[in-house]
Protein backbone atom coordinates (compact mmCIF):
# COMPACT_ATOMS: atom_id res chain seq x y z
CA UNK A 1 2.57 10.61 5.87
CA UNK A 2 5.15 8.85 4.84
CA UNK A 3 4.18 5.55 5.29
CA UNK A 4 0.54 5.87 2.96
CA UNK A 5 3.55 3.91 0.84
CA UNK A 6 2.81 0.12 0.27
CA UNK A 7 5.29 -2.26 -0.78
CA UNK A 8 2.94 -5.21 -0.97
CA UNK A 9 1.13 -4.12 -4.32
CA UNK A 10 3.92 -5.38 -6.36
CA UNK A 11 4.50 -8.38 -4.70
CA UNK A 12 3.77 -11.57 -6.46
CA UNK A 13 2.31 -13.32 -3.72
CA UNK A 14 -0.94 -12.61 -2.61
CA UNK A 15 -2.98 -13.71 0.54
CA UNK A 16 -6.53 -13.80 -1.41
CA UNK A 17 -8.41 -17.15 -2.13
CA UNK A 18 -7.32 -18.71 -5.48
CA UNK A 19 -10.17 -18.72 -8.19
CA UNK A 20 -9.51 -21.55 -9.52
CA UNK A 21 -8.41 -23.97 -6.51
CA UNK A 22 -10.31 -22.47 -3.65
CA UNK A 23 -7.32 -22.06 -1.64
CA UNK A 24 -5.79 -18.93 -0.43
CA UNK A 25 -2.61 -18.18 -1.56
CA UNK A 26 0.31 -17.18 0.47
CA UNK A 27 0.37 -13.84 2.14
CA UNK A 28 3.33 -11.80 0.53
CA UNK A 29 5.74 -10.43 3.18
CA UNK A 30 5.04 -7.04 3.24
CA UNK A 31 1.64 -7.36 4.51
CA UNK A 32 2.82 -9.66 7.08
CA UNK A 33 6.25 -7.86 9.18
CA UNK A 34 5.70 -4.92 11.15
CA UNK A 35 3.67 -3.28 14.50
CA UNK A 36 0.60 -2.99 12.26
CA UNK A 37 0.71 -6.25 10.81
CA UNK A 38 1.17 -7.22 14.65
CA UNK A 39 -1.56 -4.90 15.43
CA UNK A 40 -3.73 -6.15 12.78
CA UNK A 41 -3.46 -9.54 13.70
CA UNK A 42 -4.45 -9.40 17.27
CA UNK A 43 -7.63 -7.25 16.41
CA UNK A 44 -8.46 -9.51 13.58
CA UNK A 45 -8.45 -12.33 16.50
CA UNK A 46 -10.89 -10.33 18.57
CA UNK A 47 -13.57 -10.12 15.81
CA UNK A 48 -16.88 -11.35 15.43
CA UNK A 49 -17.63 -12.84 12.03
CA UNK A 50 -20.14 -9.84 11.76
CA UNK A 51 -17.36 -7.16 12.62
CA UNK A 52 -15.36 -9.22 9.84
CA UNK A 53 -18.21 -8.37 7.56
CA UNK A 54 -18.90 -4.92 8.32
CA UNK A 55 -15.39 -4.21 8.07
CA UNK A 56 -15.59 -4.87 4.05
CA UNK A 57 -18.10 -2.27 3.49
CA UNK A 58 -17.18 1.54 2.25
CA UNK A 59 -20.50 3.17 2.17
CA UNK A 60 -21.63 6.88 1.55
CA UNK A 61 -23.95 8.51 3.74
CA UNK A 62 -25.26 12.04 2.20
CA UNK A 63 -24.54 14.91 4.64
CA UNK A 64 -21.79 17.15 6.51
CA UNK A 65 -22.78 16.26 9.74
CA UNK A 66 -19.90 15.10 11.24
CA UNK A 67 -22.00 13.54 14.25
CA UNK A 68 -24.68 11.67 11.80
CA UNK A 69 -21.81 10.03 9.78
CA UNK A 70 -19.87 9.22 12.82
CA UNK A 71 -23.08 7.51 14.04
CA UNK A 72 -23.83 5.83 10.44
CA UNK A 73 -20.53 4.08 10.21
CA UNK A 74 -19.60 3.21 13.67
CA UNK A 75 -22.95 1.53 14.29
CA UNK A 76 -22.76 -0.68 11.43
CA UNK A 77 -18.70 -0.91 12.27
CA UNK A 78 -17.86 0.07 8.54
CA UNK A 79 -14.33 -0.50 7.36
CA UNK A 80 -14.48 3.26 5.29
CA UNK A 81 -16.59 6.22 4.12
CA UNK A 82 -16.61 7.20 0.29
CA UNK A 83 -17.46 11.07 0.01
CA UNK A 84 -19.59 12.99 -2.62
CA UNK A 85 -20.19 16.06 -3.44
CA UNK A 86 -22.96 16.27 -0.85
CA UNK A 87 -20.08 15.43 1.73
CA UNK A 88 -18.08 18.47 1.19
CA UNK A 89 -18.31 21.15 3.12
CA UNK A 90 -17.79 24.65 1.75
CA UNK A 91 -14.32 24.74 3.19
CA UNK A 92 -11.09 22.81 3.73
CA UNK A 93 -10.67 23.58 7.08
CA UNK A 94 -14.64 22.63 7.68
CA UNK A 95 -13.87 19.66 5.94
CA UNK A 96 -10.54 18.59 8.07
CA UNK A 97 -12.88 18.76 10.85
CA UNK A 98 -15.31 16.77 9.52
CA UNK A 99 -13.44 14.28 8.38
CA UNK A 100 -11.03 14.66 12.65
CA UNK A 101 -14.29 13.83 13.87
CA UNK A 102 -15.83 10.83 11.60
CA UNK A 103 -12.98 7.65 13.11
CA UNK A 104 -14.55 6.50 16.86
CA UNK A 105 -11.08 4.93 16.87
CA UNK A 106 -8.26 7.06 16.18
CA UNK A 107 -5.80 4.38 16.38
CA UNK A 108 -8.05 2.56 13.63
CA UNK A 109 -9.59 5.11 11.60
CA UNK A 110 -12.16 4.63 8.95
CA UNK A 111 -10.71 4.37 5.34
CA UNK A 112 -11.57 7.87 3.72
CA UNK A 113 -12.29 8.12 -0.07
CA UNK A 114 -13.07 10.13 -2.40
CA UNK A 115 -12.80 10.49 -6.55
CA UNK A 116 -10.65 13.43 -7.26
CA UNK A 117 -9.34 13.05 -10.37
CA UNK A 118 -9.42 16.68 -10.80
CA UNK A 119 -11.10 18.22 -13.79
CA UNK A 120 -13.96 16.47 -14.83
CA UNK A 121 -14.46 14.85 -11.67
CA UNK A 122 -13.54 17.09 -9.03
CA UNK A 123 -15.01 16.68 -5.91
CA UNK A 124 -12.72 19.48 -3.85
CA UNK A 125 -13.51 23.02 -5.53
CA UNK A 126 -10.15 23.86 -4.13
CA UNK A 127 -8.00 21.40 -6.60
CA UNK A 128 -6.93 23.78 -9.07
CA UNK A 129 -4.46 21.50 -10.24
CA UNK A 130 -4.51 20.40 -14.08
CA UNK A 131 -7.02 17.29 -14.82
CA UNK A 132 -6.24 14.53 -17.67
CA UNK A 133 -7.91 16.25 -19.96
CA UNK A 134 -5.20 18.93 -20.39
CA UNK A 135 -2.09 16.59 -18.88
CA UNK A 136 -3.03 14.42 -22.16
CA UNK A 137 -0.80 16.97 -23.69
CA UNK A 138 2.23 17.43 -21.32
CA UNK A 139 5.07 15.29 -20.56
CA UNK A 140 4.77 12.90 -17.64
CA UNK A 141 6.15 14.95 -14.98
CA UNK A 142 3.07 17.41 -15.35
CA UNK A 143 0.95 14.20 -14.07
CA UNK A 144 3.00 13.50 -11.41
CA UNK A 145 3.47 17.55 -9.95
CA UNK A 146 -0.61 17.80 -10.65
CA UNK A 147 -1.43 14.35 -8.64
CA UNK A 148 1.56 15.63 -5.88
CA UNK A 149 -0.69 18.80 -5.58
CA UNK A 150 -3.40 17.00 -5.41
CA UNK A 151 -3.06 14.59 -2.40
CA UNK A 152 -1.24 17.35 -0.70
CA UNK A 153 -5.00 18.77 -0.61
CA UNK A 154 -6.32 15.57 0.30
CA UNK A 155 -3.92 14.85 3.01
CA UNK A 156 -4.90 18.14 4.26
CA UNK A 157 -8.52 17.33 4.86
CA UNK A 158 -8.40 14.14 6.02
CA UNK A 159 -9.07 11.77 2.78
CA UNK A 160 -6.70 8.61 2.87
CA UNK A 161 -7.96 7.04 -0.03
CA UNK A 162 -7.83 8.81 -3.62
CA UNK A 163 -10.26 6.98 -6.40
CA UNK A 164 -8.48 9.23 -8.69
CA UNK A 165 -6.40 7.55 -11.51
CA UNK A 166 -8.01 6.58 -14.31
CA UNK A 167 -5.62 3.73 -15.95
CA UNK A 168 -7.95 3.26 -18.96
CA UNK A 169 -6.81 3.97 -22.21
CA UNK A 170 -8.95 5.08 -24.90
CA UNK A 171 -8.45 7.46 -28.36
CA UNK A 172 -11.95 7.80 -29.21
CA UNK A 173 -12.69 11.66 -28.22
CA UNK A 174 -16.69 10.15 -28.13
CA UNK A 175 -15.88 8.13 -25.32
CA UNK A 176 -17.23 9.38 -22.14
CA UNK A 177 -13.74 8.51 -20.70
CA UNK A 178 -11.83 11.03 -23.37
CA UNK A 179 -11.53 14.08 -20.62
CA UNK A 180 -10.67 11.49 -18.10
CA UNK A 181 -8.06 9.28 -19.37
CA UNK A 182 -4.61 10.03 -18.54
CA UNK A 183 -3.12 8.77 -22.34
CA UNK A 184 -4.65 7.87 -25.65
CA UNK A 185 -2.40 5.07 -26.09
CA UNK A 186 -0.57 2.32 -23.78
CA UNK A 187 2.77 3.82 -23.54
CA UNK A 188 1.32 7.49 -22.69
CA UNK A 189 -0.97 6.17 -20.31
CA UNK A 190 1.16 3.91 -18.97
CA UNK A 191 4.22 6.47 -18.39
CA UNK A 192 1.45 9.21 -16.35
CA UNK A 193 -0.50 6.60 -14.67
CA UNK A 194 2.84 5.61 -13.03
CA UNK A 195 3.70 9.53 -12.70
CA UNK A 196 0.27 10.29 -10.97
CA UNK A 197 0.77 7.19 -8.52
CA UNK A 198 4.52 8.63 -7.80
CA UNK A 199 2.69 12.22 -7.19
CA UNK A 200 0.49 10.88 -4.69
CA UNK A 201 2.81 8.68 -2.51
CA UNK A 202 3.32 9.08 1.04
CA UNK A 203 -0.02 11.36 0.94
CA UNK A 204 -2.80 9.21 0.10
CA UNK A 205 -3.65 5.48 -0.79
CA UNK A 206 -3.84 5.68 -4.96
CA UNK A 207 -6.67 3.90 -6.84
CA UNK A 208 -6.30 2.60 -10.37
CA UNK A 209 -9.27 2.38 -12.00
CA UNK A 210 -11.38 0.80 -13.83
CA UNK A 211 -10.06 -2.53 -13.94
CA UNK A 212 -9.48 -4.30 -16.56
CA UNK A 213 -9.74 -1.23 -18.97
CA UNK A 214 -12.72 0.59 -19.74
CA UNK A 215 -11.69 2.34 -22.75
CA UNK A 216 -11.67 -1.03 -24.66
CA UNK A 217 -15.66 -1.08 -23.79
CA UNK A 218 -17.26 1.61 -25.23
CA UNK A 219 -20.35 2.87 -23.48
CA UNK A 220 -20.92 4.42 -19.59
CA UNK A 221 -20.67 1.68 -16.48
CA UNK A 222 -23.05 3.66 -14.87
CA UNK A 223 -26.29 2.95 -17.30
CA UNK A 224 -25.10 -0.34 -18.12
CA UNK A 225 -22.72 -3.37 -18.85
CA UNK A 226 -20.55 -2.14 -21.39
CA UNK A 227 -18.64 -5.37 -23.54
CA UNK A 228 -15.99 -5.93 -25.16
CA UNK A 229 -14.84 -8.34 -28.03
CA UNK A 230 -10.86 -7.96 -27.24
CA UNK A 231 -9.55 -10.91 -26.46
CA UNK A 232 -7.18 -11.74 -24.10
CA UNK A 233 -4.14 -11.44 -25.62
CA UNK A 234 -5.04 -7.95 -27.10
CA UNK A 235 -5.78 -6.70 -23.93
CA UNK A 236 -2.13 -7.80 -22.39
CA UNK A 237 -1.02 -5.52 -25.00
CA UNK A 238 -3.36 -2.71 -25.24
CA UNK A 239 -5.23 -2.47 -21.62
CA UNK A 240 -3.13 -3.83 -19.33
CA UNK A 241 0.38 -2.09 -19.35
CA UNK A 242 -1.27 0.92 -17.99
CA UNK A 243 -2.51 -1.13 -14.59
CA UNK A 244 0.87 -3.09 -14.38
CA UNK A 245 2.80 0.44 -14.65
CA UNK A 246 0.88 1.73 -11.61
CA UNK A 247 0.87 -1.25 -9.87
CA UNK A 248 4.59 -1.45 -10.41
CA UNK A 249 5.37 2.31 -9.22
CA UNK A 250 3.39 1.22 -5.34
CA UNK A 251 -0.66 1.95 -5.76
CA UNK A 252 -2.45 0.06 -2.86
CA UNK A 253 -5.78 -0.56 -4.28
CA UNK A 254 -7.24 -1.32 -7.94
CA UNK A 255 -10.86 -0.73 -8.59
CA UNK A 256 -13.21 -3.44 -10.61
CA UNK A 257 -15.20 -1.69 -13.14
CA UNK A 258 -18.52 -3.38 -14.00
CA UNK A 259 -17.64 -4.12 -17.64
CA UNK A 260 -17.10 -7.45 -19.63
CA UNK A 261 -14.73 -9.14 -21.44
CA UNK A 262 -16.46 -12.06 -22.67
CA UNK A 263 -13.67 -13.89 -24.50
CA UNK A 264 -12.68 -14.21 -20.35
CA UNK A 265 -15.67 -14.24 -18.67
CA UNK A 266 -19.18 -13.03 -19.72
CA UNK A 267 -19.41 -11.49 -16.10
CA UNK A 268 -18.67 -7.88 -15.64
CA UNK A 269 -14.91 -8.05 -14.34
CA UNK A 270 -16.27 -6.88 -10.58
CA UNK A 271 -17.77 -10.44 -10.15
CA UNK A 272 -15.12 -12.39 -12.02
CA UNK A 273 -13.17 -15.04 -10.65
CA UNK A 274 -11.49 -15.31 -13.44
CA UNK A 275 -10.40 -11.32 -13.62
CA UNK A 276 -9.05 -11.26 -10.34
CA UNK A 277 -6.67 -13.96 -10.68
CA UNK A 278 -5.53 -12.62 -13.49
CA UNK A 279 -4.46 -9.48 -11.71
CA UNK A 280 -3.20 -11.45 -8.63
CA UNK A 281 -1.02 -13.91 -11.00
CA UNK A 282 -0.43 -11.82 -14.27
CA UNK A 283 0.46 -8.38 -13.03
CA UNK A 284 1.55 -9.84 -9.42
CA UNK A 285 -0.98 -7.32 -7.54
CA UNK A 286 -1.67 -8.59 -4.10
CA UNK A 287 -2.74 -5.06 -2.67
CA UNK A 288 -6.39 -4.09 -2.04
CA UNK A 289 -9.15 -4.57 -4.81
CA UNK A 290 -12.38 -2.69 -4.40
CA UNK A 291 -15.20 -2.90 -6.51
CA UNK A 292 -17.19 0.19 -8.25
CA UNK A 293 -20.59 1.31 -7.06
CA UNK A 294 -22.56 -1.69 -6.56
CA UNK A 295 -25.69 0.07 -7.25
CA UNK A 296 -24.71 0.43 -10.53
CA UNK A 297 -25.83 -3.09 -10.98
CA UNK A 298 -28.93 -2.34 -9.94
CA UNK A 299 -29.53 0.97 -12.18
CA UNK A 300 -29.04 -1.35 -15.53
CA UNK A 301 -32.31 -2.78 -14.37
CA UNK A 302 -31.77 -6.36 -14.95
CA UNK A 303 -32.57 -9.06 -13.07
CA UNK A 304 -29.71 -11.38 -12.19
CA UNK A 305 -28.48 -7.80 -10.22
CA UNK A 306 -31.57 -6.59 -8.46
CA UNK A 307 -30.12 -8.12 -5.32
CA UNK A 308 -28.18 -5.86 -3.42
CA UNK A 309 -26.92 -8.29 -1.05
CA UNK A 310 -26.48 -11.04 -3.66
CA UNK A 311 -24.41 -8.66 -5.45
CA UNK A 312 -22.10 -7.86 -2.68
CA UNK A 313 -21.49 -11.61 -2.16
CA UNK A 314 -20.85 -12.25 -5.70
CA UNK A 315 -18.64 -9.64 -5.28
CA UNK A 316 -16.53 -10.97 -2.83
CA UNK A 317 -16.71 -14.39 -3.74
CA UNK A 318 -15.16 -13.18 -7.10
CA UNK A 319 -11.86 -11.97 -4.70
CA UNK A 320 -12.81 -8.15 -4.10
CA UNK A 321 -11.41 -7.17 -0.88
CA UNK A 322 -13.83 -4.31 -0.23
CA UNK A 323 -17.37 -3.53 -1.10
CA UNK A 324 -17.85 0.26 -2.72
CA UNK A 325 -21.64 1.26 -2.49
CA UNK A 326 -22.84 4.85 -2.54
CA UNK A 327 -26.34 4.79 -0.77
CA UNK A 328 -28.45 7.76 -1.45
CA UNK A 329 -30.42 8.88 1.59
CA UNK A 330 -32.65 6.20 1.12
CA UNK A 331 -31.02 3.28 0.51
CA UNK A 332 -34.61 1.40 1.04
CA UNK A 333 -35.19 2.54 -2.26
CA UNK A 334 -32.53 0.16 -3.61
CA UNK A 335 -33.78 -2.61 -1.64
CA UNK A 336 -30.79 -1.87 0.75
CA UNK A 337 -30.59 -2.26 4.75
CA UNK A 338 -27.12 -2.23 5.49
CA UNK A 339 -27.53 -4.69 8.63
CA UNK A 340 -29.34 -6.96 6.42
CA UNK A 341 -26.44 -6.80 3.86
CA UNK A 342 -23.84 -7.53 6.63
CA UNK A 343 -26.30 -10.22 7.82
CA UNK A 344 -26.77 -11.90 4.17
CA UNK A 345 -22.71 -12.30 3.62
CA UNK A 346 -22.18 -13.68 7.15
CA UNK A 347 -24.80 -16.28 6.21
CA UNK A 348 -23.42 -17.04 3.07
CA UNK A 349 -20.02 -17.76 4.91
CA UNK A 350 -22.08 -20.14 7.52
CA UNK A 351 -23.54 -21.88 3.95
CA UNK A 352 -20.21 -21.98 2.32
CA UNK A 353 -20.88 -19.37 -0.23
CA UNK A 354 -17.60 -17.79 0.65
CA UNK A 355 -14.78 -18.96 3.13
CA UNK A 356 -13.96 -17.69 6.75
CA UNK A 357 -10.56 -17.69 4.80
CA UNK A 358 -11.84 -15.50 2.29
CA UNK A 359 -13.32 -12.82 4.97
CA UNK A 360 -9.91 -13.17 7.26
CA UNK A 361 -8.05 -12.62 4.57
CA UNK A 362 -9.57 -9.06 3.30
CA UNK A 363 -10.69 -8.24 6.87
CA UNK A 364 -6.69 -8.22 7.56
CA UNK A 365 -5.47 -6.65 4.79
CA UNK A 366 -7.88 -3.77 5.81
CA UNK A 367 -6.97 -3.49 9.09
CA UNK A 368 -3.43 -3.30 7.91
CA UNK A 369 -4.44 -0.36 5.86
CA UNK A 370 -6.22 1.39 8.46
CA UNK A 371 -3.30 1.22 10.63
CA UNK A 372 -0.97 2.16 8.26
CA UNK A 373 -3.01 5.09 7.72
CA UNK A 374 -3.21 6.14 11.44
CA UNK A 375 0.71 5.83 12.29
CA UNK A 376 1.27 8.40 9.14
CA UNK A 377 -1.57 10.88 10.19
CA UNK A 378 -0.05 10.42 13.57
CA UNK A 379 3.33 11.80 11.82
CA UNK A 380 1.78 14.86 10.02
């Protein structure tokens, strides 16, 4: 799979909408030459504003039924699948053909994800490869043979997209990110972050995660808005170098964690403007940026987030490429009706909310994905 490899993550140019002008900036060359930018381009020009939309969304849908979640992401014309544990089958092979079966379009198939970032959170039983808890004490080239290992087993059953690195950087053995985080300090984290992303390329599209550095806000994302008083020119020095490292050695998407740095912006950084331009014009990413769970949002029980769909369009308006969202099997429970979602963003772009400019833009550089993705499973 030898082209899962993007070039454009590095690039300085990006293609996304600028947070501070409204404009969209250039699109860097290497999303732009090629068959599948070619490719990309022409479908793009096909699309329905709705398709546009749906396209953005990676949803979870519990179950192994290869038919059901077939069904449940080609009738809402989902851009990817994220898988949990109640995804996985009980073996690889079971889960290769699961996963054969879940693109309607093999020449555009769904984005596959999953977080395997092995120990701790280990979705695949059958990763028996060293986690950061125990690579913490190894040289670099430990991360990058584990994370080779790794993808190999993703590759193998059918996941494209790894949510598996965990760039943050944190000391504090209380944190609930000690077992997780690849170093303790920026130059250790920095150095295996770039190993695991070398491990994994030409397998699967690598993740970092969680954007802009959760081990500088203590507390868990997933009960509520964890802060930060680190200002921005501490965090260019303690938080960052472990991002631009991976960025730097080719990883195609960065995840947005839900966590704030108010001396930036009192918004958690998945709904920040002001976070995303930093990563497009301080550490010259111009891949893919996905945000964390959205219904995280809604589990911290307040207010302003109680909105699923207003989420989501916060979300994009703040220059996320892709929506993340794992819906339990009843997603009414969240308030959640994924054509009403889809329906509530295309609106906002007929309001001016968001841009068609803004929607072209990460409905393209999705599509480009995808069809990277099915000329290298083509080549297995």
């Amino acid at each position: 799979m030898a082209l899962l490899a993007l070039t454009p993550s590095g690039c300085t140019a990006a293609r996304g909408t600028d947070a501070k002008s409204g404009t969209a900036a250039p699109l860097g060359p290497g999303w732009s030459a090629g068959p599948v930018a070619e490719d990309a381009t022409r479908r793009l020009a096909a699309m329905s504003l709705t398709e546009k939309v749906a396209s953005l969304l990676m949803l979870h849908q519990p179950g192994t039924d290869a038919a059901e979640l077939r069904t449940f992401a080609g009738a809402n014309g989902l851009g990817g699948l994220i898988l949990m544990d109640d995804n996985v089958p009980v073996s690889p092979e079971e889960m290769r053909a699961m996963t054969d079966a879940l693109s309607p379009d093999p020449e555009l198939p769904l984005l596959i994800g999953i977080d395997q970032e092995g120990g701790e959170v280990s979705r695949l039983p059958a990763d028996l490869a060293p986690g950061a808890a125990q690579l913490q004490t190894l040289p670099a080239p430990a991360t990058e043979d584990a994370f080779r290992s790794r993808s190999t087993l993703l590759q193998s059953v059918g996941v494209s997209v790894n949510f598996g690195i965990v760039a943050d950087v944190t000391a504090d053995p209380s944190s609930f990110l000690a077992g997780r985080v690849l170093g303790t300090d920026p130059a250790s984290a920095s150095a295996r972050v770039a190993a695991a992303v070398t491990g994994e390329r030409a397998r699967v599209l690598s993740t970092l995660k969680h954007f802009p550095g959760h081990g500088a806000a203590p507390g868990d994302s997933h009960r509520s808005i964890p802060s930060t008083p680190l200002g921005y020119q501490d965090w260019l020095t303690r938080e960052a170098p472990s991002f631009q490292s991976g960025i730097e050695a080719g990883a195609a998407l960065i995840m947005f964690g839900h966590l704030a740095y108010p001396s930036v912006d009192p918004r958690p950084a998945s709904l920040s403007p002001a976070w995303h331009e930093i990563l497009r014009t301080e550490l010259g990413f111009d891949g893919v940026t996905i945000t964390d769970d959205l219904l995280m949002l809604q589990d911290f029980g307040l207010p302003e987030y109680a909105d699923p769909a207003e989420n989501g369009i916060a979300a994009l308006a703040a220059g996320n490429t892709m929506l993340l969202s794992v819906l339990p099997a009843n997603p009414a429970r969240y308030g959640t009706d994924v054509t009403v979602l889809i329906g509530r963003i295309v609106e906002a772009v007929d309001t001016g909310r968001l841009t068609l400019e803004q929607i072209d833009d990460a409905a393209y550089k999705l599509l480009v994905l995808r069809g990277r993705a099915a000329l290298s499973a083509s080549q297995e």
